[in-house]
C-alpha atoms as a PDB file:
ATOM      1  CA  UNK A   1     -10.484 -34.446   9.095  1.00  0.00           C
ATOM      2  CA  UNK A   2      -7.564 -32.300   7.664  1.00  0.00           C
ATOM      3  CA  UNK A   3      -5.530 -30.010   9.669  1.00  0.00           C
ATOM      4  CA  UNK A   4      -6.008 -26.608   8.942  1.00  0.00           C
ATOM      5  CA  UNK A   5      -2.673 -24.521   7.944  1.00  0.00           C
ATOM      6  CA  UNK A   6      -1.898 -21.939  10.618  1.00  0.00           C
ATOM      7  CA  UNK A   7      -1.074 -18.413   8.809  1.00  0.00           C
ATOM      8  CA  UNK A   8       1.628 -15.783  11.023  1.00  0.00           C
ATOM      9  CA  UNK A   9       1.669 -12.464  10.092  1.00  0.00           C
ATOM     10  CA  UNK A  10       5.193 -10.774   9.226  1.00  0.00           C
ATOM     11  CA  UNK A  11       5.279  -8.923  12.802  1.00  0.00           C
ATOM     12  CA  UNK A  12       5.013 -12.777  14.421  1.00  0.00           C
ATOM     13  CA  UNK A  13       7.838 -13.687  11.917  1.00  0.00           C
ATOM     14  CA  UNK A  14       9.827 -11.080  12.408  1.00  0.00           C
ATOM     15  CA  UNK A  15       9.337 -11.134  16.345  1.00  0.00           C
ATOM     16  CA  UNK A  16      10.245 -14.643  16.503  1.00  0.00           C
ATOM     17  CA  UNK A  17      13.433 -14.617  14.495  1.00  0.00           C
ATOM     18  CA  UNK A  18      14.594 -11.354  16.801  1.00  0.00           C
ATOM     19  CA  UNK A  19      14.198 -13.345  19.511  1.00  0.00           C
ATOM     20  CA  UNK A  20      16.172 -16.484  18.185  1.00  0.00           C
ATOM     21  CA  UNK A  21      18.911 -14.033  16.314  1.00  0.00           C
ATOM     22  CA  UNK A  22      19.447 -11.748  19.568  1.00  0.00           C
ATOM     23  CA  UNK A  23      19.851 -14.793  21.620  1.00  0.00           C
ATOM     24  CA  UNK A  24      16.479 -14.294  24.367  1.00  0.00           C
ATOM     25  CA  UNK A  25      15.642 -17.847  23.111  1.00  0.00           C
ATOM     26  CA  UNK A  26      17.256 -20.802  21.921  1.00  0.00           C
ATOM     27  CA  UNK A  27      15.591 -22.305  18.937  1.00  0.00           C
ATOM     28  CA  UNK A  28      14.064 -25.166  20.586  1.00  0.00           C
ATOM     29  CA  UNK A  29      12.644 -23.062  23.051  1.00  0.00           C
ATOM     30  CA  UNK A  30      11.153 -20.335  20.108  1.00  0.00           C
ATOM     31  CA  UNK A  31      10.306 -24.038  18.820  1.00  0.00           C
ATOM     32  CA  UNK A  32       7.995 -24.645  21.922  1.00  0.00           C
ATOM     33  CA  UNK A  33       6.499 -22.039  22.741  1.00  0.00           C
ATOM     34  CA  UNK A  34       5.080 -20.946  19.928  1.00  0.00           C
ATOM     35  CA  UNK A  35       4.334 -24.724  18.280  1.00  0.00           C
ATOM     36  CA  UNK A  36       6.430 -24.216  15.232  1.00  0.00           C
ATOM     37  CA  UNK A  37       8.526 -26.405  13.541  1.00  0.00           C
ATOM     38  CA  UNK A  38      12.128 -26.077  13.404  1.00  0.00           C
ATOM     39  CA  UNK A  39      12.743 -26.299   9.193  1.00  0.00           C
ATOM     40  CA  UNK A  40       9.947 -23.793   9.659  1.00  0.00           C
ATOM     41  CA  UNK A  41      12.049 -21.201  11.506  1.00  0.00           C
ATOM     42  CA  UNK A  42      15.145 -21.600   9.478  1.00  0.00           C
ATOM     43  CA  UNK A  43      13.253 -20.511   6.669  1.00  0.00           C
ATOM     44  CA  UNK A  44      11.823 -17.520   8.842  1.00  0.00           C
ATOM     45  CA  UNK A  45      15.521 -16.610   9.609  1.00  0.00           C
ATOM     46  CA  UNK A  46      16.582 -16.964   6.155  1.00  0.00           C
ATOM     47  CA  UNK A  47      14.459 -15.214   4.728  1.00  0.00           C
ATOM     48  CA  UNK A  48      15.030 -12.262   7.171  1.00  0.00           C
ATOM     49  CA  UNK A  49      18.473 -12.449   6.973  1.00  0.00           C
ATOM     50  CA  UNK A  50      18.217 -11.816   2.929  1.00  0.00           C
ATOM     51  CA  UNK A  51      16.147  -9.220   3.337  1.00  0.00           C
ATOM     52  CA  UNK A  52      17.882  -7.098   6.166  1.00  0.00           C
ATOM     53  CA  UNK A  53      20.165  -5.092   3.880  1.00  0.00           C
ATOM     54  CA  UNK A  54      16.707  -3.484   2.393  1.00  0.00           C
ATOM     55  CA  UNK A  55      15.501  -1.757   5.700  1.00  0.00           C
ATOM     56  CA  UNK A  56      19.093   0.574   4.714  1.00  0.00           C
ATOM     57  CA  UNK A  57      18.421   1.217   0.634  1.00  0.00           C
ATOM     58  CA  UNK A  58      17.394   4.720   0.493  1.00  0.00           C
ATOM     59  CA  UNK A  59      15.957   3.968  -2.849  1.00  0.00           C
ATOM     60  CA  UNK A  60      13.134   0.703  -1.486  1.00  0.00           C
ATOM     61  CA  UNK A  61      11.343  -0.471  -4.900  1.00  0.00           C
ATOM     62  CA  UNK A  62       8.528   0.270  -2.516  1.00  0.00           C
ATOM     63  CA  UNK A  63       9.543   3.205  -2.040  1.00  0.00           C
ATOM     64  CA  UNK A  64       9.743   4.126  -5.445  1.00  0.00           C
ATOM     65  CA  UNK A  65       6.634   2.500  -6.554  1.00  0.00           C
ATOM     66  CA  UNK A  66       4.526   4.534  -3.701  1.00  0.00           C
ATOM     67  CA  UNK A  67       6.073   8.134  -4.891  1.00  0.00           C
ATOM     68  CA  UNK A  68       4.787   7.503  -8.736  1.00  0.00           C
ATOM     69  CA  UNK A  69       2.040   6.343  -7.594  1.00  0.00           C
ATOM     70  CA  UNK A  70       1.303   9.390  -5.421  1.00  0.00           C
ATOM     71  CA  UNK A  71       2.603  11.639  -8.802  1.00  0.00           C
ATOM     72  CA  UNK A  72      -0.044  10.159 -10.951  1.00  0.00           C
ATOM     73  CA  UNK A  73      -2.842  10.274  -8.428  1.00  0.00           C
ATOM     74  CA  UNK A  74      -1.789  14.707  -7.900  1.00  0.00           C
ATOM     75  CA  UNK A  75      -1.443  14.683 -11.907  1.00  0.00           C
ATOM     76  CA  UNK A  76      -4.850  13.240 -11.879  1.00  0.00           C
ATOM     77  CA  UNK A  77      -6.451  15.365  -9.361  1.00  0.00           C
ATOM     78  CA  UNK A  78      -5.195  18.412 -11.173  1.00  0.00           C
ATOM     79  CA  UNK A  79      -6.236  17.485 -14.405  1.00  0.00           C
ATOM     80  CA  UNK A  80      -9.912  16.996 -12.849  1.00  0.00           C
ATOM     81  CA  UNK A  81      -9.804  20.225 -10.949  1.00  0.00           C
ATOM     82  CA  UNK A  82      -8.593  21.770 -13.919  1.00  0.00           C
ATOM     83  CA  UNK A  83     -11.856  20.428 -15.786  1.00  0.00           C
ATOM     84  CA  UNK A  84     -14.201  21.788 -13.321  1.00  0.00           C
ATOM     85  CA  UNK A  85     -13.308  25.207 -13.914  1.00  0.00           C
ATOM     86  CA  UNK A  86     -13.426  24.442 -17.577  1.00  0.00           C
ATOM     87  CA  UNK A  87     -16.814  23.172 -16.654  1.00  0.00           C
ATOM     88  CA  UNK A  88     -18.311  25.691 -14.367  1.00  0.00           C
ATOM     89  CA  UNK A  89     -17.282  28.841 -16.331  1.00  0.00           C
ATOM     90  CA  UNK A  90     -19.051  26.707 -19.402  1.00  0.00           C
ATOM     91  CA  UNK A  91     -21.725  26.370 -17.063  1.00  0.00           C
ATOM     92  CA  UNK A  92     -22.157  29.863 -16.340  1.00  0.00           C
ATOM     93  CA  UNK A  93     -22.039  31.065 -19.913  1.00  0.00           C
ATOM     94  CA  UNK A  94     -24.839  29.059 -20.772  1.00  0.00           C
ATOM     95  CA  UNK A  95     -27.061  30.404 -18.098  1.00  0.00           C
ATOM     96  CA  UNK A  96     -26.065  34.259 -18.949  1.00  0.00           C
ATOM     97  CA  UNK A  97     -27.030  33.151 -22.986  1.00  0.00           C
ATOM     98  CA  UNK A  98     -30.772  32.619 -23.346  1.00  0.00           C
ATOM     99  CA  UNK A  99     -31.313  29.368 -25.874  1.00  0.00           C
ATOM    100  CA  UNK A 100     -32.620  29.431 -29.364  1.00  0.00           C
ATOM    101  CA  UNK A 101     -36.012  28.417 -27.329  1.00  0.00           C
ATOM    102  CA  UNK A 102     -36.172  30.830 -24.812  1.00  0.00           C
ATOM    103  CA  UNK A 103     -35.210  33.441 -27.259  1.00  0.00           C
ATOM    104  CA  UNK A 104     -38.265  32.676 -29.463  1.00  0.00           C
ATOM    105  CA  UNK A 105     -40.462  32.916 -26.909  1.00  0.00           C
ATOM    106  CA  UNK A 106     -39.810  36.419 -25.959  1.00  0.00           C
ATOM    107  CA  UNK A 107     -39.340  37.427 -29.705  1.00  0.00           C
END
């Protein structure tokens, strides 16, 4: 039967390579205790260590992505509130302008 792959979240990466970096745990002992392998880790740790300088960019690509995001979604919403006026005022014309049927009928 195969082994199924174990997935950590970024939290458990992140918590694990604190621990290593800050020196509360040697690798082996991270190793252990939480049954991962060592090449395993040093990836962890490398890829933390790239990413660090990121947590201090005041302009994230994330960050960036989310506010145009959030633009289009308010241009959006105003565009559709903007048609329900349209749409209501229509509405309300119609009903204070009898049709060509009604009309008839009291003619």
């Amino acid at each position: 039967m195969a082994k199924r792959r174990r997935k950590f979240d970024a939290e458990f990466k992140a918590q694990v390579v604190l621990e290593v970096l800050s020196g509360v745990k040697t690798r082996a002992e991270a190793c252990r205790e939480y049954g991962i392998g060592s090449q395993l880790l040093s990836k962890w740790k490398a890829h933390f260590l790239e990413n660090a300088a990121r947590i201090f960019e005041d302009g994230s690509p994330s960050r960036n992505e989310d506010n145009a995001r959030m633009a289009e979604l308010e241009r959006l919403a105003g565009r559709q509130a903007l048609e329900i006026q349209v749409l209501k005022k229509a509405s309300s014309i119609l009903r204070s302008h009898p049709s060509e049927n009604e009309r008839s009928r009291w003619s």
